[in-house]
Protein backbone atom coordinates (compact mmCIF):
# COMPACT_ATOMS: atom_id res chain seq x y z
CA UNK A 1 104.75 110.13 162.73
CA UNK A 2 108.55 110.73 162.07
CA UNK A 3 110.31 107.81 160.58
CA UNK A 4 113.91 107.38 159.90
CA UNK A 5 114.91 104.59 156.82
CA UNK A 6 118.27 102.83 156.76
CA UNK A 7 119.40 100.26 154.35
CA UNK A 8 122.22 99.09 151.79
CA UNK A 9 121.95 101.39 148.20
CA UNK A 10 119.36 98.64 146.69
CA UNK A 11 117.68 97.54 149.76
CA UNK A 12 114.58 99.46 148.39
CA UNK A 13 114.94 102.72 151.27
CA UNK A 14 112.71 104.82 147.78
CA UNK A 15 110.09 102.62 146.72
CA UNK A 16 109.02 101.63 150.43
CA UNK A 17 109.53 105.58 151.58
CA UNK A 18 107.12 106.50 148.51
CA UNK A 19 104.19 103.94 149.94
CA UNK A 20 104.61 105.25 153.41
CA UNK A 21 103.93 108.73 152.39
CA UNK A 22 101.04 107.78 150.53
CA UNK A 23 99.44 105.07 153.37
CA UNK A 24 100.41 107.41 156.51
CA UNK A 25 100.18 111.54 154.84
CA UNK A 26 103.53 112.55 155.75
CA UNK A 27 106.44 114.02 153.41
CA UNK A 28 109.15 111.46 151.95
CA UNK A 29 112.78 113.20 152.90
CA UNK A 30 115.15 111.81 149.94
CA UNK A 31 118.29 113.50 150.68
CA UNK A 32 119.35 113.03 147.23
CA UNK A 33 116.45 114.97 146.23
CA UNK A 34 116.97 117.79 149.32
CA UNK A 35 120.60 117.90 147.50
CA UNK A 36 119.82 118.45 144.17
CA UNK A 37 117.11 120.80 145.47
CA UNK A 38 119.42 123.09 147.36
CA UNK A 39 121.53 122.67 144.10
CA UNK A 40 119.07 123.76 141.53
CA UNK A 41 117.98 126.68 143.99
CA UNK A 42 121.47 127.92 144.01
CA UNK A 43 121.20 127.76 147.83
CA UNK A 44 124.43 128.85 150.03
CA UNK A 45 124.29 125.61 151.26
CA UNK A 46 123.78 124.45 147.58
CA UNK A 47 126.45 126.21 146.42
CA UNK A 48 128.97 124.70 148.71
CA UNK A 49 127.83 121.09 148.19
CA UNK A 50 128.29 121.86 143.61
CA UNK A 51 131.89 122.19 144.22
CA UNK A 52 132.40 119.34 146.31
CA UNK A 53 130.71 117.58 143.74
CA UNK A 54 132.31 119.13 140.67
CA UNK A 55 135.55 118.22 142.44
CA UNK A 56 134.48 114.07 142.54
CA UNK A 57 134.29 114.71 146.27
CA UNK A 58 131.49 113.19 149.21
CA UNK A 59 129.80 116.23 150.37
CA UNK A 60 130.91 117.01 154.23
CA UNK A 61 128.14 116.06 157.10
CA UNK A 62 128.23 119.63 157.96
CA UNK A 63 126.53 120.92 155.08
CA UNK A 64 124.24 118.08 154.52
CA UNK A 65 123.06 118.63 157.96
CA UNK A 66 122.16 122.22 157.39
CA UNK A 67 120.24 121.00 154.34
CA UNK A 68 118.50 118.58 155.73
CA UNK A 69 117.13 120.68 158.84
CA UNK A 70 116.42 123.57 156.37
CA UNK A 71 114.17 120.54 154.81
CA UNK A 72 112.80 119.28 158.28
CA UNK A 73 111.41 123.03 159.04
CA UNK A 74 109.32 123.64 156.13
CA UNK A 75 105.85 123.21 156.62
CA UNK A 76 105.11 120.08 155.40
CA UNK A 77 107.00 117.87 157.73
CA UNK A 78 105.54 119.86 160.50
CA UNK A 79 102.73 116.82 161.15
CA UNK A 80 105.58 113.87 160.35
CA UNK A 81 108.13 112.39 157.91
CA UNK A 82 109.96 109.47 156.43
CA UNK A 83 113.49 110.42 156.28
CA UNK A 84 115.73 108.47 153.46
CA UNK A 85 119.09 108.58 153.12
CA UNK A 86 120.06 109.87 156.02
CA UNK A 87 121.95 109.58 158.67
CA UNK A 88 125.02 107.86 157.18
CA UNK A 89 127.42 107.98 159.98
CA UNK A 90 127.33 108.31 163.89
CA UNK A 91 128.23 112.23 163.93
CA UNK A 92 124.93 112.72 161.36
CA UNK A 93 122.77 110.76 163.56
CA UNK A 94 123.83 112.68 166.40
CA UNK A 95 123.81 115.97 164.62
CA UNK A 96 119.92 115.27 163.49
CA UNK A 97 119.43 114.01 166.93
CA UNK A 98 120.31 117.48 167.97
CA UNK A 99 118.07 118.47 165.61
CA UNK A 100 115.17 117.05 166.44
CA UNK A 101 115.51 117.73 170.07
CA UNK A 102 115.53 121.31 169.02
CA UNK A 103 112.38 120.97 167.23
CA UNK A 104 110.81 118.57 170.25
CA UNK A 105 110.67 115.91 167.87
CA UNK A 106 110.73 111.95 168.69
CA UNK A 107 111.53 109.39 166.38
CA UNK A 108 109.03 106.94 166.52
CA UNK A 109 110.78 104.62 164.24
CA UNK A 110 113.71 103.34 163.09
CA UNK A 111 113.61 101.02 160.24
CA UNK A 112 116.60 99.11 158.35
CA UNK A 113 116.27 97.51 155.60
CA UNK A 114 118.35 94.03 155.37
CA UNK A 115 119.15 92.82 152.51
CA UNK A 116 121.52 90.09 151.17
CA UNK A 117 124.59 91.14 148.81
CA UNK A 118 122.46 88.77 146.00
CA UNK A 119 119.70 90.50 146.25
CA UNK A 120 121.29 94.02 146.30
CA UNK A 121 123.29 93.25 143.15
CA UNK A 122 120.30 91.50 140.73
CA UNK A 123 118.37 94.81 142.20
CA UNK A 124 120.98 97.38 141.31
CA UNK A 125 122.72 95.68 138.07
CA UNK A 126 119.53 95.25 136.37
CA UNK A 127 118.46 99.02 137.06
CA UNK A 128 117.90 101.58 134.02
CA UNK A 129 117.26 105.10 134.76
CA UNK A 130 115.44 107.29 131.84
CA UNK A 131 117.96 110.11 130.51
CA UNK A 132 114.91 112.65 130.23
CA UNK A 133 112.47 112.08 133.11
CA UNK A 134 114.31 110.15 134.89
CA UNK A 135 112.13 107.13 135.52
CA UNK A 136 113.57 103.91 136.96
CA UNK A 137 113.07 100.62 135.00
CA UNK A 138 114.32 96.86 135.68
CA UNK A 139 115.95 95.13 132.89
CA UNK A 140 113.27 91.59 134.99
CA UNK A 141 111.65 93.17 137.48
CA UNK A 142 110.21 96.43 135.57
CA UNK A 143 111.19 96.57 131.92
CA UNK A 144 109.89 98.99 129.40
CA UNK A 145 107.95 98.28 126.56
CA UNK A 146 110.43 98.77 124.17
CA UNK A 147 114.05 97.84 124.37
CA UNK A 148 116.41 100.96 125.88
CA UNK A 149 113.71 103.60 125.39
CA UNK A 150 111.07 105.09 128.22
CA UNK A 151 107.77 103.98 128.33
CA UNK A 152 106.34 107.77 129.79
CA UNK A 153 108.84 110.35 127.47
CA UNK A 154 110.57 107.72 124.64
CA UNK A 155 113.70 109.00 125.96
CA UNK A 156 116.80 106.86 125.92
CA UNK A 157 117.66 104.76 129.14
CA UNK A 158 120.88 103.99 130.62
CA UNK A 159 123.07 102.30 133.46
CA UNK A 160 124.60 104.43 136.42
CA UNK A 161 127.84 103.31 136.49
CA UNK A 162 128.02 102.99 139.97
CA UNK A 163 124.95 100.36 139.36
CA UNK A 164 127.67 97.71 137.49
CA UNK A 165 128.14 94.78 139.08
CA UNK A 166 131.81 95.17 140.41
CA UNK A 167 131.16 98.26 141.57
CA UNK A 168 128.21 97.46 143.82
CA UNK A 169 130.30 94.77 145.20
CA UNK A 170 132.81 98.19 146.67
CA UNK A 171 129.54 100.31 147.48
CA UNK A 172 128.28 97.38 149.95
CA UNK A 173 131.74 97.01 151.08
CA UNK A 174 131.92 100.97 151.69
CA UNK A 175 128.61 101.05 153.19
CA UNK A 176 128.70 97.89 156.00
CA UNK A 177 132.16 99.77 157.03
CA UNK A 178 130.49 103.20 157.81
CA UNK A 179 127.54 101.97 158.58
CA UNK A 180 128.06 99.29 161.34
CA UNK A 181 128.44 101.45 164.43
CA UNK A 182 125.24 103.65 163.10
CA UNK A 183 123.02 100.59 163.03
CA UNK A 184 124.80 99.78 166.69
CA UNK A 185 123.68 103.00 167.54
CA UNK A 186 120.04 102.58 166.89
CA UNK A 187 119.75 99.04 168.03
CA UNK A 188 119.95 100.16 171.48
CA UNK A 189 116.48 102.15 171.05
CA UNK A 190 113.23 100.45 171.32
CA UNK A 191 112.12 101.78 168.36
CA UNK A 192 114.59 100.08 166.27
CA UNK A 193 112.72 97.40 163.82
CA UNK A 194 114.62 95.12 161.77
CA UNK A 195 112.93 95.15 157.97
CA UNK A 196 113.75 91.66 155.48
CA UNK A 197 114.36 93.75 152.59
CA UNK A 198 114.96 90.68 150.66
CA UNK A 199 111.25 90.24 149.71
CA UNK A 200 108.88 92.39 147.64
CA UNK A 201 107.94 96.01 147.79
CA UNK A 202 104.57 94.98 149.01
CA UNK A 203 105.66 92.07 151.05
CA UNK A 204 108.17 94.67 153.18
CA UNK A 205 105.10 96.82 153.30
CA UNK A 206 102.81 94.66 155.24
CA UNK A 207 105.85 94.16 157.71
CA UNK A 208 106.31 97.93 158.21
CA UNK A 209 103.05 98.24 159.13
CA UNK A 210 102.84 95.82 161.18
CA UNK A 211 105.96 97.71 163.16
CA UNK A 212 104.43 101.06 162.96
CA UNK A 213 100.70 99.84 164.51
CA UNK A 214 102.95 98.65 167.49
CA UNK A 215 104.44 102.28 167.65
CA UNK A 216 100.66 103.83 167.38
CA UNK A 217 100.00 101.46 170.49
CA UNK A 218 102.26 102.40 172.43
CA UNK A 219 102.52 105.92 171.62
């Protein structure tokens, strides 16, 4: 089964990626984590994408696209995937559309993940990351045990930046604009399915499923 997640930053694209691995046996593609990957690996591709990112710059959809069908051909995503975090924009969904026609692949599902700006920002704003393992906590949802230290390493924990209020208000803003004509895009496929990311992890779950037993159906 090949799945592709879209959604807000907060709409919960890692946490419901994670359980579909585990329910359904196939690989969870974070880009972030193909990035920093491809980073650590010192990768040509890698190596390109460091100085964008030393520089403060986005990394350019033609690079991110070789990473991310480098990823797609390794063995593991050979009998499916959930792919998170990408596409982005209308040339990287028809780049990996490319892609996948290459590889005789068909998307059986397209999920977004709708969320309300609320809900994004109580989500995002109350989110600490651990500075050694790099465990995510909620300051209501998920807290640790003890105040600003990790339950699994006692390491310190700490706020993105990006995660403060204000500045999740310009990341929605940022993302709706981009994003619009890529949601457009999928709509028009029958295996587009609408996701209320405004409820629980599990709650979202059960609806996903739901979605993807209609795909098995009529696959």
């Amino acid at each position: 089964m090949y799945i592709i997640l879209l959604g807000a930053p907060g709409a919960g694209k890692g946490t419901l990626a994670k359980m579909i691995e585990k329910k359904f046996g196939i690989s969870h593609l974070s880009t972030g984590d193909i990035l920093r990957d491809n980073v650590n690996r010192k990768t040509c591709v890698g190596n390109q994408a460091k100085e964008y990112m030393n520089n403060g710059k986005l990394v350019p959809d033609d690079i991110m696209i070789q990473m991310v069908k480098g990823r797609v051909l390794e063995e593991d995503c050979k009998t499916g995937f959930v792919l998170d975090g990408f596409p982005r924009t209308i040339e990287q969904a028809e780049a990996l559309e490319l892609i996948f026609n290459g590889l005789n692949v068909t998307i059986d599902a397209v999920l977004n993940l709708k969320a309300s700006q609320e809900t994004i920002i109580e989500r995002l704003s109350g989110r600490i990351i651990c500075n050694g393992c790099e465990v995510i906590y909620h300051t209501e949802n998920i807290p640790p045990k003890f105040e600003g230290k990790c339950d699994k390493c006692g390491d310190k924990l700490y706020q993105r930046d990006d995660d403060k209020k204000d500045v999740v208000k310009k990341r929605l803003i940022v993302y709706k604009t981009r994003t619009k004509k890529l949601i457009s895009y999928y709509e028009r496929q029958n295996s587009f399915y609408e996701i209320d990311a405004n409820k629980k992890a599990d709650e979202m779950f059960v609806e996903v499923c739901k979605n993807l037993e209609k795909v098995g159906k009529s696959g």
